[in-house]
Protein backbone atom coordinates (compact mmCIF):
# COMPACT_ATOMS: atom_id res chain seq x y z
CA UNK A 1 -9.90 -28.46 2.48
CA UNK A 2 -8.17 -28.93 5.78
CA UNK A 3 -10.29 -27.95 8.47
CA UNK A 4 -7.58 -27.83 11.03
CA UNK A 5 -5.85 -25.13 8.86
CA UNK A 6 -7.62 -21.89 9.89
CA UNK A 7 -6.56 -18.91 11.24
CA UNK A 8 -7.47 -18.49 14.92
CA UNK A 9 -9.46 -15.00 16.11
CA UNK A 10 -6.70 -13.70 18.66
CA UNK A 11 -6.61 -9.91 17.83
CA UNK A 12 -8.87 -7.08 19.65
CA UNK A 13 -9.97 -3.53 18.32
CA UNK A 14 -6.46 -1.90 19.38
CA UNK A 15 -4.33 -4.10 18.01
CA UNK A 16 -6.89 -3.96 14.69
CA UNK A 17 -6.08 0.17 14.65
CA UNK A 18 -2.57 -0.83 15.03
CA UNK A 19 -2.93 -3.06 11.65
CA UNK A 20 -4.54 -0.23 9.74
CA UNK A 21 -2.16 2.72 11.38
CA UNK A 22 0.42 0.30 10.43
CA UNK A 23 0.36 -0.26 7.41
CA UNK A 24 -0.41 3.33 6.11
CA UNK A 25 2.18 4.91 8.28
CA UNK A 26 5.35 3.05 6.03
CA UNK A 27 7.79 4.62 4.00
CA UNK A 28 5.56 6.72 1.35
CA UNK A 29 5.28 9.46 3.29
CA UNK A 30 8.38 10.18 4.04
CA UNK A 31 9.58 10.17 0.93
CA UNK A 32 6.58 11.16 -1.38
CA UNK A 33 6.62 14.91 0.23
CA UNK A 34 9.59 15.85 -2.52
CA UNK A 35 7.67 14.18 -5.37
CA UNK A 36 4.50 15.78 -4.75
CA UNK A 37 6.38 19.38 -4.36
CA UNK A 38 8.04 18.50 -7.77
CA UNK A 39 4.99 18.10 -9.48
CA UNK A 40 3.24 21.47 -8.47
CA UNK A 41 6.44 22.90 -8.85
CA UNK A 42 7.28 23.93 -5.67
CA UNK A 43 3.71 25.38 -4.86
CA UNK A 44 3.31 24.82 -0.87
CA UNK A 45 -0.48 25.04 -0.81
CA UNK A 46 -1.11 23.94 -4.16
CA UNK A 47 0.80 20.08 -2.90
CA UNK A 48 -1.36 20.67 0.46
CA UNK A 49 -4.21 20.66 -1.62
CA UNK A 50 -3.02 17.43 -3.39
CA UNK A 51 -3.00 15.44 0.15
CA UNK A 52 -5.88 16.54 0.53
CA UNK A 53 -8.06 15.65 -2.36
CA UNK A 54 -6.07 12.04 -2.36
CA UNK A 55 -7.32 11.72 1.14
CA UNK A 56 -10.81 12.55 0.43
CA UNK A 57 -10.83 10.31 -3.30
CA UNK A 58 -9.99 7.42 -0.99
CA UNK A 59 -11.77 8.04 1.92
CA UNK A 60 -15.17 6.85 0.50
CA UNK A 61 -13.42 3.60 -0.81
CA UNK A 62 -12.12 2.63 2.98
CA UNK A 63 -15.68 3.37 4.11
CA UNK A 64 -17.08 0.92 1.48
CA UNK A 65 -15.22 -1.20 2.35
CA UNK A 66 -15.58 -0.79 6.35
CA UNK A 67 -19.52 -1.74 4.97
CA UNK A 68 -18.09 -4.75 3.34
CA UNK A 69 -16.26 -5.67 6.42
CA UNK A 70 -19.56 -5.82 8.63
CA UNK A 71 -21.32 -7.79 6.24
CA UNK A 72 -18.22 -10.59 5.13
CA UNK A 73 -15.94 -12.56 6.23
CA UNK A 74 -14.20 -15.41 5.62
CA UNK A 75 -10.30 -16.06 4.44
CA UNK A 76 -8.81 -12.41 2.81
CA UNK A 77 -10.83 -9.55 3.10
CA UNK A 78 -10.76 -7.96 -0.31
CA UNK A 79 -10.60 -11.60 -1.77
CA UNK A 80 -13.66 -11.95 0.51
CA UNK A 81 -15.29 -8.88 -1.32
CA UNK A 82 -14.92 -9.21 -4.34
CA UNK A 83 -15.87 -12.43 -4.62
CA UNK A 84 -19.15 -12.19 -3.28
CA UNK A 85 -20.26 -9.14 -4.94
CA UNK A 86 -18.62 -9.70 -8.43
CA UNK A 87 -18.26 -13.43 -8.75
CA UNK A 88 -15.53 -16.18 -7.62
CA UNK A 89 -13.52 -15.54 -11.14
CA UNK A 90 -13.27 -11.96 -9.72
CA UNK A 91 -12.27 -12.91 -6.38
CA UNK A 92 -9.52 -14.73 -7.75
CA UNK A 93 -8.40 -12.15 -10.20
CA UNK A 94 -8.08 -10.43 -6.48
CA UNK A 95 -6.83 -12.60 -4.59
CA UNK A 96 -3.95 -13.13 -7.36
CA UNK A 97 -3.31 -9.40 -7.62
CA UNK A 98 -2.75 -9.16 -4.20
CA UNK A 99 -0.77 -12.53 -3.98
CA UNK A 100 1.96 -11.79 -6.90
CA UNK A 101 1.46 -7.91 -7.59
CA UNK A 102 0.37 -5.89 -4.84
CA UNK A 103 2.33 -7.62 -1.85
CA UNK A 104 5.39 -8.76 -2.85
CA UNK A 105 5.97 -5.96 -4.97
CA UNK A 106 5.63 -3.59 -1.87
CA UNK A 107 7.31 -5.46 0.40
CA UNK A 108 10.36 -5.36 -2.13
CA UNK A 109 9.63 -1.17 -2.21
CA UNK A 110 9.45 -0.38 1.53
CA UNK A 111 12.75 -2.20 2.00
CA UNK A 112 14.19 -0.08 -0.72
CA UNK A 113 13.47 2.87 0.25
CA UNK A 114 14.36 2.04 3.68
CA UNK A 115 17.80 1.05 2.40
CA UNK A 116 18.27 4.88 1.11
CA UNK A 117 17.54 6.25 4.78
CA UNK A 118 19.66 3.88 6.07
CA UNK A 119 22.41 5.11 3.63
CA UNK A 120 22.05 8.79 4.26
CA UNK A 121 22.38 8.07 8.38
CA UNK A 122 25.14 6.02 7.40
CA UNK A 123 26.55 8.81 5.63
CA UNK A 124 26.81 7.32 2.02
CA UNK A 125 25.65 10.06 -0.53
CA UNK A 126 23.83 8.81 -3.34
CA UNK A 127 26.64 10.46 -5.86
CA UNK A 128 28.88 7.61 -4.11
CA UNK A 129 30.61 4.98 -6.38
CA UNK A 130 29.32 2.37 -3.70
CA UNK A 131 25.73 3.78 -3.38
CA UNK A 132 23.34 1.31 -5.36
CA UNK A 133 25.76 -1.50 -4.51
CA UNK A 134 24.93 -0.49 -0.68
CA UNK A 135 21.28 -0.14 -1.03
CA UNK A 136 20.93 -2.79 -2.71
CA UNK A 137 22.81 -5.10 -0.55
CA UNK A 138 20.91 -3.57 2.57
CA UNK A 139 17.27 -3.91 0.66
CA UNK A 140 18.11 -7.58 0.32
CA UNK A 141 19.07 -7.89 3.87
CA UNK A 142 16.24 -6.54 5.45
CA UNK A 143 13.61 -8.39 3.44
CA UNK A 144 15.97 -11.64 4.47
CA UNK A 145 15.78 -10.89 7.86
CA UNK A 146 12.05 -10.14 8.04
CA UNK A 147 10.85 -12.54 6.53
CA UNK A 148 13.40 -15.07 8.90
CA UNK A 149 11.62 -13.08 11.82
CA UNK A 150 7.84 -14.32 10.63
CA UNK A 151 9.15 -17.46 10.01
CA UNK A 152 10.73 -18.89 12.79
CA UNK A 153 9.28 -16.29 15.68
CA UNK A 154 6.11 -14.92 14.62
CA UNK A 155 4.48 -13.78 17.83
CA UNK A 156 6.96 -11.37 17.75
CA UNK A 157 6.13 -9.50 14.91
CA UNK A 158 2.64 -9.11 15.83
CA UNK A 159 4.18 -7.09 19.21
CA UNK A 160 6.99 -5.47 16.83
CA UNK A 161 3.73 -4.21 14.47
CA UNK A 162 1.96 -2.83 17.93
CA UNK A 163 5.72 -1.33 19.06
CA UNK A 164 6.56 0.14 15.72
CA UNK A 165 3.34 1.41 14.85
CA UNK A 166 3.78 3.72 18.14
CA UNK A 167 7.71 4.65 17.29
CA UNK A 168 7.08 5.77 13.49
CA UNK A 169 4.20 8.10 14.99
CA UNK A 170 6.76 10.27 16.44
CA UNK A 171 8.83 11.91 13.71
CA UNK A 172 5.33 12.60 11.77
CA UNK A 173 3.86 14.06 14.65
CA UNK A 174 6.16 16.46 15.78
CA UNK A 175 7.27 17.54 12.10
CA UNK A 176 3.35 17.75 11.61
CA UNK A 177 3.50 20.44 14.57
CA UNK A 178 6.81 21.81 15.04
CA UNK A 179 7.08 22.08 11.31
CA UNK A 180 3.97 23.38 10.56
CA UNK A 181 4.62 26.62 13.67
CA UNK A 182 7.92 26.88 12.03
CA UNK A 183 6.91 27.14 8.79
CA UNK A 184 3.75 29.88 9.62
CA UNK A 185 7.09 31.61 11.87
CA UNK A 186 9.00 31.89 8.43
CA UNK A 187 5.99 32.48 6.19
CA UNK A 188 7.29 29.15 3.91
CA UNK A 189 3.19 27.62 4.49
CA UNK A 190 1.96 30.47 1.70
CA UNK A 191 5.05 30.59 -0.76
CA UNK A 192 6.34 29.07 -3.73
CA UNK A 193 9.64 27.11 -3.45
CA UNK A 194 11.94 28.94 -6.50
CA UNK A 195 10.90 27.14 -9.07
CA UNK A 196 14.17 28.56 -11.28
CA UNK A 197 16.22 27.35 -8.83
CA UNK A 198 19.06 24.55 -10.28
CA UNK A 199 17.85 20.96 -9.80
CA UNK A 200 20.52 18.85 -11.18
CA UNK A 201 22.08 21.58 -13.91
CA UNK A 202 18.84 22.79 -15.08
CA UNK A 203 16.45 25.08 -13.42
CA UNK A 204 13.27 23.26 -12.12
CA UNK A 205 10.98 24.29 -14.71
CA UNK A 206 12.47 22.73 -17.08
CA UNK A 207 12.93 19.69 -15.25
CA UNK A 208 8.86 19.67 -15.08
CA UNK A 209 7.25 16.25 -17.56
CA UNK A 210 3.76 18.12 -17.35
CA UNK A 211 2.90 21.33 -19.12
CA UNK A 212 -0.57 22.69 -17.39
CA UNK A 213 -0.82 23.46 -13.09
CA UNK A 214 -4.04 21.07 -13.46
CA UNK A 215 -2.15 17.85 -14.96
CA UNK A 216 0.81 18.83 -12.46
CA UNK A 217 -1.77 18.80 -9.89
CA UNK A 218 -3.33 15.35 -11.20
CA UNK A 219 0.39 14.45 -10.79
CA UNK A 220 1.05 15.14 -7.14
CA UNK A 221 -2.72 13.62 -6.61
CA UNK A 222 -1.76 10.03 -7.80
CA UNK A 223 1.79 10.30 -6.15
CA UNK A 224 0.24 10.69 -2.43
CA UNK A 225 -2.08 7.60 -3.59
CA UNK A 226 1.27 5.21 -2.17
CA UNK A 227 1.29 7.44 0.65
CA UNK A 228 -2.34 6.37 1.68
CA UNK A 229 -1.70 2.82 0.60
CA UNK A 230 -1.53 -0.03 3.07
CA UNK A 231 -5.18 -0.36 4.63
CA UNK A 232 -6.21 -2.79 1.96
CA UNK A 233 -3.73 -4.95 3.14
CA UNK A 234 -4.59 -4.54 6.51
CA UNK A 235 -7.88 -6.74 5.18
CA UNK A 236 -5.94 -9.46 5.28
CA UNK A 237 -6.65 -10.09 8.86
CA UNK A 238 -10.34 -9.66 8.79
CA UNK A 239 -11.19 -13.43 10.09
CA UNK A 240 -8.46 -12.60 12.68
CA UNK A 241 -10.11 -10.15 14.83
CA UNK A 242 -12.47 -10.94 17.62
CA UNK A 243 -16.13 -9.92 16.83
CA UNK A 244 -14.70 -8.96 13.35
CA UNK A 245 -18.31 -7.53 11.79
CA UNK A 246 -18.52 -4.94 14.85
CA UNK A 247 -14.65 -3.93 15.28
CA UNK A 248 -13.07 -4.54 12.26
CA UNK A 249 -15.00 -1.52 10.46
CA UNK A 250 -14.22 1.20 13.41
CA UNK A 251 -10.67 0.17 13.26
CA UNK A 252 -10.62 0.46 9.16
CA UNK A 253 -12.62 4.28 9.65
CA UNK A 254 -10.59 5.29 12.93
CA UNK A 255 -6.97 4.54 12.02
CA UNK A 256 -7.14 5.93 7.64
CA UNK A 257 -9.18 9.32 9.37
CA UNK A 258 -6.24 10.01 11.75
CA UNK A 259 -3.43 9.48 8.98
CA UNK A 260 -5.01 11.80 6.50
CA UNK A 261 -4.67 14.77 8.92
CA UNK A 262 -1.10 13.68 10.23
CA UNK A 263 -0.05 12.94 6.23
CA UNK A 264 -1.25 16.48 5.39
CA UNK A 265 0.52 17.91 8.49
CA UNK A 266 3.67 16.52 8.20
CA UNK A 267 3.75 17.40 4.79
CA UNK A 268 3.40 21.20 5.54
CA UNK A 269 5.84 20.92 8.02
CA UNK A 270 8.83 18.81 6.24
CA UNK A 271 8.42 20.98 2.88
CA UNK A 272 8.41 24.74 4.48
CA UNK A 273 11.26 23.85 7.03
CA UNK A 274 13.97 25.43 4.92
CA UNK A 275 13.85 25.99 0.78
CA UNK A 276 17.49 24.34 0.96
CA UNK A 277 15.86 21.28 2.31
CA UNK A 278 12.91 21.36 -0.34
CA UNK A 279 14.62 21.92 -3.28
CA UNK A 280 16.77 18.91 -2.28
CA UNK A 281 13.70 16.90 -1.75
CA UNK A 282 12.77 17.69 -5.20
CA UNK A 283 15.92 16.55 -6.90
CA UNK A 284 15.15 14.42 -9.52
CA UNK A 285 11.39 14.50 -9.36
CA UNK A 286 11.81 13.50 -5.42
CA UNK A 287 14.38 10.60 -6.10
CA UNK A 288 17.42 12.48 -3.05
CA UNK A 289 14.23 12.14 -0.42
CA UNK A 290 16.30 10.90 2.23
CA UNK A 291 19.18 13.57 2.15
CA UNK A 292 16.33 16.34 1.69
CA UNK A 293 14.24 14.59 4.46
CA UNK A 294 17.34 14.55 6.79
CA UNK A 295 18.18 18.21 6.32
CA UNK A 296 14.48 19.61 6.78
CA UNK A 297 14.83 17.65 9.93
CA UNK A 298 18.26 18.90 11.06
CA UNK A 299 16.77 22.62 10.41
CA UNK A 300 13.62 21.79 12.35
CA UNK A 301 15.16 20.23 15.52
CA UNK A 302 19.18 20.46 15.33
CA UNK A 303 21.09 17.68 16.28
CA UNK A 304 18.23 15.56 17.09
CA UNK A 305 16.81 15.53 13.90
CA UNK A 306 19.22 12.95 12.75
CA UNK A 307 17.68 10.74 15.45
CA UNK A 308 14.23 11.37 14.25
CA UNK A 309 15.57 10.43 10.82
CA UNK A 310 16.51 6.94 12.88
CA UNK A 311 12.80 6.22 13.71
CA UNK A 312 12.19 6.57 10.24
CA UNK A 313 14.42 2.99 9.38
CA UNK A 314 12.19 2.00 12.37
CA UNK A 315 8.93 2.96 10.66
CA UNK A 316 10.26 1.41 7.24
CA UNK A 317 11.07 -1.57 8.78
CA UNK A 318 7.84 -2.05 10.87
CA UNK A 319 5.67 -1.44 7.82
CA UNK A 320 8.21 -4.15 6.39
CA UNK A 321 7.30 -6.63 9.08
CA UNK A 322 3.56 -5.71 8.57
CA UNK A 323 3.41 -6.23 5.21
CA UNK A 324 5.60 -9.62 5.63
CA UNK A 325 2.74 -10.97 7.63
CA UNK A 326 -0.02 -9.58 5.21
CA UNK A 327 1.44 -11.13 2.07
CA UNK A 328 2.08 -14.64 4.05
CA UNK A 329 -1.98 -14.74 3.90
CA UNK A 330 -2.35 -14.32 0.02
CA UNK A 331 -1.60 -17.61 -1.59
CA UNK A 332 -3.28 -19.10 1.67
CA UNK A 333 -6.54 -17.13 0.58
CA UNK A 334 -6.63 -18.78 -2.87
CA UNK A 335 -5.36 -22.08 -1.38
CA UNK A 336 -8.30 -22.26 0.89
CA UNK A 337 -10.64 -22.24 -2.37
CA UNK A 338 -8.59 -24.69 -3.88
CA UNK A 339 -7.49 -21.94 -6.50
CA UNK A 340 -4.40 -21.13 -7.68
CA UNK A 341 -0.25 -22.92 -7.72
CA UNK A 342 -0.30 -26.12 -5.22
CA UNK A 343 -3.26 -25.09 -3.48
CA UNK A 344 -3.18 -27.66 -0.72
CA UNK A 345 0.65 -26.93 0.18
CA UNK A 346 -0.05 -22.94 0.20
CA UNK A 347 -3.09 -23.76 2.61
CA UNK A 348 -0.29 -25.65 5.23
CA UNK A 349 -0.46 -24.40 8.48
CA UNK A 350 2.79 -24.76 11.19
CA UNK A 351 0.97 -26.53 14.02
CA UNK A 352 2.73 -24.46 16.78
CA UNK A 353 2.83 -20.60 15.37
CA UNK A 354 -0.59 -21.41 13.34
CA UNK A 355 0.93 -19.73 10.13
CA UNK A 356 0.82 -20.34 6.40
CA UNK A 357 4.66 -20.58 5.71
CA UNK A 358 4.91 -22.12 2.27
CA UNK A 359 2.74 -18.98 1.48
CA UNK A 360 5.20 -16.76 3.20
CA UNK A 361 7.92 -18.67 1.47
CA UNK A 362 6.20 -18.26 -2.38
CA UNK A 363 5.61 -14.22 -1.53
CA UNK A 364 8.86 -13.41 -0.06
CA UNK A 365 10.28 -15.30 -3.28
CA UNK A 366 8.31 -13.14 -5.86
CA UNK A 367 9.13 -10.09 -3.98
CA UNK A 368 12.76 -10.56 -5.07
CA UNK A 369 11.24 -10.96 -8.08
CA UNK A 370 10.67 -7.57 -8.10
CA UNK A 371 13.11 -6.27 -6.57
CA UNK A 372 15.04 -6.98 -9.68
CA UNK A 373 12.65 -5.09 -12.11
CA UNK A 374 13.67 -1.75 -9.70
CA UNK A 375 17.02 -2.90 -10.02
CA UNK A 376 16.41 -3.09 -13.38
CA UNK A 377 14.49 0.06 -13.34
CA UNK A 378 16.84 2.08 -11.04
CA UNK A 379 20.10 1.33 -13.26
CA UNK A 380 17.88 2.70 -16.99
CA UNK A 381 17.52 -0.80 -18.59
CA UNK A 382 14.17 0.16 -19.29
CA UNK A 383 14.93 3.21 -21.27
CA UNK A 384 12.22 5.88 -21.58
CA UNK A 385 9.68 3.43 -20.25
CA UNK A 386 10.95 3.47 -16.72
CA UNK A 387 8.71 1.48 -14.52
CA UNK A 388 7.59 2.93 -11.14
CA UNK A 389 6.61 0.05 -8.59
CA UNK A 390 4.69 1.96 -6.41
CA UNK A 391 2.60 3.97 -9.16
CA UNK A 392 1.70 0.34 -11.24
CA UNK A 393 0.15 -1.54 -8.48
CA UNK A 394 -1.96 1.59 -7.26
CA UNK A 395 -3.10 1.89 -10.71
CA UNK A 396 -4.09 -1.74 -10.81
CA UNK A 397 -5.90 -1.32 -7.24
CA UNK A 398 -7.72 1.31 -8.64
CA UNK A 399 -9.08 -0.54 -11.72
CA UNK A 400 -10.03 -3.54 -9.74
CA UNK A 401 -12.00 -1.00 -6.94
CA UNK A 402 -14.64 0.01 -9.74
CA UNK A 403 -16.22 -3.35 -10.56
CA UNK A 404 -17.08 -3.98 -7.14
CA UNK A 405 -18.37 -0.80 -6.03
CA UNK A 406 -20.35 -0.76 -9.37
CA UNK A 407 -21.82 -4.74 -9.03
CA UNK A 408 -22.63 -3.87 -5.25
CA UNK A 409 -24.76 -0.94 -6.62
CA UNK A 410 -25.83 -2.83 -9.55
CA UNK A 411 -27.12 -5.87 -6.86
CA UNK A 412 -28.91 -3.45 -4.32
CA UNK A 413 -26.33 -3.63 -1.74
CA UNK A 414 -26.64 -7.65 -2.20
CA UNK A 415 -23.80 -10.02 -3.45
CA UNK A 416 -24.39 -12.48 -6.44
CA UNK A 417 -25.01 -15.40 -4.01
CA UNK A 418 -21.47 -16.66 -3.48
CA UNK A 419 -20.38 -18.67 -0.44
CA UNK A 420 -19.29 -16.20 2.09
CA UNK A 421 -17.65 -18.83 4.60
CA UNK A 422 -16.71 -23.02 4.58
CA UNK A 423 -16.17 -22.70 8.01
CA UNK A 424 -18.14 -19.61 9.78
CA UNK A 425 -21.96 -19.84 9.40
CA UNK A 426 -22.46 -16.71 8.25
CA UNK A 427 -25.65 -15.89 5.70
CA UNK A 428 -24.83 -15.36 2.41
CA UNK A 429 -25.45 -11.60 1.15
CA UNK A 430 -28.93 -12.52 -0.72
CA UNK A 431 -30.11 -13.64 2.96
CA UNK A 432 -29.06 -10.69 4.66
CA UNK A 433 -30.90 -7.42 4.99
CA UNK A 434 -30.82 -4.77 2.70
CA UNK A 435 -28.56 -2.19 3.97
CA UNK A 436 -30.13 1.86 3.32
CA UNK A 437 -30.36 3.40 0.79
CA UNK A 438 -27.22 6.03 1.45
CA UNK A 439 -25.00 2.38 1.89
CA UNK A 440 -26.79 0.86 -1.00
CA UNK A 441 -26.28 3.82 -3.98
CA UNK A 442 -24.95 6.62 -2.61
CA UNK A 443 -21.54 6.42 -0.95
CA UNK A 444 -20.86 3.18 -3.57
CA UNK A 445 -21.50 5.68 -5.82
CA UNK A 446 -19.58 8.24 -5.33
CA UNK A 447 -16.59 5.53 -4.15
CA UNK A 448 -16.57 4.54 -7.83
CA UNK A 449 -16.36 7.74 -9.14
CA UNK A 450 -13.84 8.51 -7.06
CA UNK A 451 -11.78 5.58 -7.67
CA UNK A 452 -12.68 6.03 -11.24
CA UNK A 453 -10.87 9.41 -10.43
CA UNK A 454 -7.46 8.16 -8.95
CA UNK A 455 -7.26 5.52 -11.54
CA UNK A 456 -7.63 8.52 -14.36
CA UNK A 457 -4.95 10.75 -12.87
CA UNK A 458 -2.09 8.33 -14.01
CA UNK A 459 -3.42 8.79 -17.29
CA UNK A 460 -3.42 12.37 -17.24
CA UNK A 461 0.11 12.48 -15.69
CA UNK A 462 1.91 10.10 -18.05
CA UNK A 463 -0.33 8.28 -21.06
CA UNK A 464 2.98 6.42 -21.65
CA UNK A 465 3.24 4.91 -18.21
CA UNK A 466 -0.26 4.43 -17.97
CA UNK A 467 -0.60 1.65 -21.10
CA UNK A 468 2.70 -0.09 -19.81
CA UNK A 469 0.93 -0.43 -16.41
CA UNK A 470 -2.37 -1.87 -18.16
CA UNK A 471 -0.15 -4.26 -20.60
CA UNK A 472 2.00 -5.20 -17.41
CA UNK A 473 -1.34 -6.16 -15.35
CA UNK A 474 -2.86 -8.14 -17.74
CA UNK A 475 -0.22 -10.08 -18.50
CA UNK A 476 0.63 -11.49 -14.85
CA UNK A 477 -3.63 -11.92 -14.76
CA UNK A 478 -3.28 -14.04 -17.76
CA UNK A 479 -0.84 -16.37 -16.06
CA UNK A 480 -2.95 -16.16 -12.83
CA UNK A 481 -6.03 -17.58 -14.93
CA UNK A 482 -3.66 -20.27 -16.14
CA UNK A 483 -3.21 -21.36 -12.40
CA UNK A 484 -7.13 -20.93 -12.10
CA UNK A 485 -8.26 -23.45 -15.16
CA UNK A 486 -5.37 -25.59 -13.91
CA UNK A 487 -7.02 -25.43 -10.48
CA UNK A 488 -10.79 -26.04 -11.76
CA UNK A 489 -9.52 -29.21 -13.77
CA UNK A 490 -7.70 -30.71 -10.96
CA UNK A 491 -11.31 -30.18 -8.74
CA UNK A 492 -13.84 -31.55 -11.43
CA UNK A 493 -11.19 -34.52 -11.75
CA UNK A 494 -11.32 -35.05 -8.30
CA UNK A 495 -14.97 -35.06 -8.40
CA UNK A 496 -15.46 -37.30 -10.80
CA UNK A 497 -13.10 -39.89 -9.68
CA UNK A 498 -14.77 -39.86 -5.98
CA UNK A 499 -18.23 -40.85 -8.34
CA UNK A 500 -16.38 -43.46 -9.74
């Protein structure tokens, strides 16, 4: 491969939190707060609780892989990861799922839901004749315009993800305190939302899919799992930080252990600022967030809360422009192994920004790709089996988590002997010293089991759901491997003709 096309180290530990703050602080918290509510049925502590616990399922994974971090790098860090400690067809079955599934299909969600804020401070209800044409419309336009932005400028981004980052703080932080004084003020923080109050016609009970407080609770669990999404992409960058191994790992740790306590916060707040406000949220199993959002705001802070309802098409956009430059790195990942579709083009680098555009250009494309299945999705062509975005490629993250933590416990802390690096001379993990034993069992122990535990609560909240996911996911890894054979033909061909 190309040695001139690498990715220079240009970013420090601050701009490294800003990635990882970043990307977690998007759009699923802002509207995930109704959902959750829904699910517990209007139980205040009980959807606390649910924050919680998701926080603390996924907390060992981040630290795992903060361990990883310090011990590999080379292209991708999860690609990275997994390929060392599992094997290279692993890494690629990564490296794929982040390049066609996980990426595109969340950069095609955040601008989506961004499109509904924008329509409620634009003052479009979503009973409007011109609604979904609207959001739709918008949706395309700002994942257009993004990806135009990374394109043609993309220093600026990189200052946009620093600005951003800093701007979407602000609502969550002062509905995370505010709120959460108003709410102990009005004795909301301890109650029950009425649960037999009418949510479109029919009181909410009814409205409830699960039958038990448990599986409702398993429920709200997996929904804040979108919520806490985002770091994993932030592992993209890995082999662009300076002194990656030392910083990379404190920025992973510092930035996901200040958004669990800020998520769980501004949860408290935005739900016990008025019932009016929450029950709207929960229309619909949390589908009228923005509307309910907008009013818990309004109650909060008055007039201004329609301003801090702004910042929120800020924070949807930023995590937009984040996740534009995380996905432009996926193809170029695989590319750099000589894996996957026209490996050598994806691996192209633009000589004066120094990124991977035909790789930006393939993920941008299959994020419209799925931006038609929630079109699809959104107007019932899928019937009973709708599909939620979000909830598929968690589940798939999930799955793909256990293997790893598993082989890295199976290995003693120690890869299988994979490269680690063509161009860094860094020792491969069978050279390197065995880490302790809490970093070698342990905490990869109970990671697994906890990730083992997220991917189980989809399955406990809809069984349905749960085998469309798994029949989804292997089908777009089945035409991933077809890339792969194609990949390792073309290379043994290659091979042999240089002998010849």
């Amino acid at each position: 491969m190309n040695e001139k096309n690498i990715l220079k180290r240009k970013h420090g530990l601050f701009v490294s939190v800003c990635f990882v703050v970043g990307f977690l602080v998007g759009t699923g918290v802002f509207f995930l707060p109704g959902r959750v509510l829904y699910e517990v049925g209007g139980n205040v502590p009980l959807g606390t609780a649910a924050w919680i616990i998701g926080g603390l399922m996924i907390a060992p994974c981040v630290y795992m892989f903060s361990v990883f971090a310090g011990k590999y790098e080379k292209i991708h860090g999860f690609v990275d990861y997994s390929e060392v400690i599992v094997g290279k067809k692993y890494g690629y079955l990564a490296g794929w799922f982040f390049a066609v599934m996980y990426q595109p299909a969340g950069y095609a969600i955040i601008a989506w839901i961004t499109s509904g804020f924008t329509a409620t401070v634009a003052g479009i209800s979503n009973t409007d004749e011109n609604y979904l044409p609207f959001r739709f419309f918008i949706t395309a336009f700002f994942m257009v315009a993004t990806f135009f932005l990374n394109y043609f400028a993309p220093k600026i981004p990189v200052k946009l993800n620093v600005a951003t980052t800093l701007a979407r703080m602000i609502p969550l932080i002062l509905m995370g305190t505010v709120g959460v004084i108003s709410g102990l003020v009005t004795a909301e923080i301890n109650g029950t939302i009425d649960v037999e109050a009418t949510v479109s016609g029919r009181p909410l009970s009814e409205l409830h899919a699960l039958t038990t407080e448990n599986a409702s609770l398993f429920a709200a669990i997996s929904a804040t799992a979108f919520a806490f999404n985002g770091w994993q992409a932030a592992l993209a960058f890995n082999s662009e930080v300076k002194d990656s191994k030392r910083k990379f790992p404190i920025a992973l740790m510092l930035g996901f252990g200040l958004i669990v306590i800020i998520y769980v916060l501004y949860f408290i707040g935005v739900t016990t600022a008025s019932k009016e406000s929450a029950l709207q949220m929960m229309k619909g199993g949390g589908a009228n967030f923005a509307s309910g959002t907008h009013m818990a705001f309004n109650s909060v802070f008055g007039r201004v809360g329609g301003v801090l309802v702004g910042f929120m098409i800020i924070s949807g956009l930023g995590i937009l422009n984040a996740c534009c430059l995380g996905m432009s790195r996926a193809m170029y990942a695989l590319g750099r192994r000589g894996l996957g579709p026209i490996p050598d083009r994806m691996t192209e680098l633009d000589q004066t920004t120094n990124v991977p555009n035909n790789s930006m250009v393939m993920a941008v494309g299959i994020s419209f790709l799925w931006l038609f299945v929630i079109f699809a999705n959104t107007n019932g062509w899928f019937g009973a089996f709708s599909f939620s975005l979000p909830d598929f490629y968690n589940f798939s993250f999930f799955a793909l988590l256990i293997p790893i933590f598993i082989c890295y416990i199976v290995r003693g802390g120690q890869g299988d002997g994979s490269s680690v690096s063509p161009t860094n001379a860094v020792s491969s993990a069978r050279q390197m010293n065995r880490p302790p034993v809490l970093k070698r069992f342990l905490i990869p122990t109970i990671a697994a089991v906890c990730a083992g535990f997220m991917f189980t609560t989809y399955w406990l909240g809809s069984f349905v759901h749960a085998t469309v996911y798994t029949i989804t996911f292997i089908v777009l890894a089945l035409i991933g491997f077809v890339f792969y054979r194609r990949s390792v033909y073309n290379v043994k061909t290659s091979v042999k003709q240089n002998k010849d």
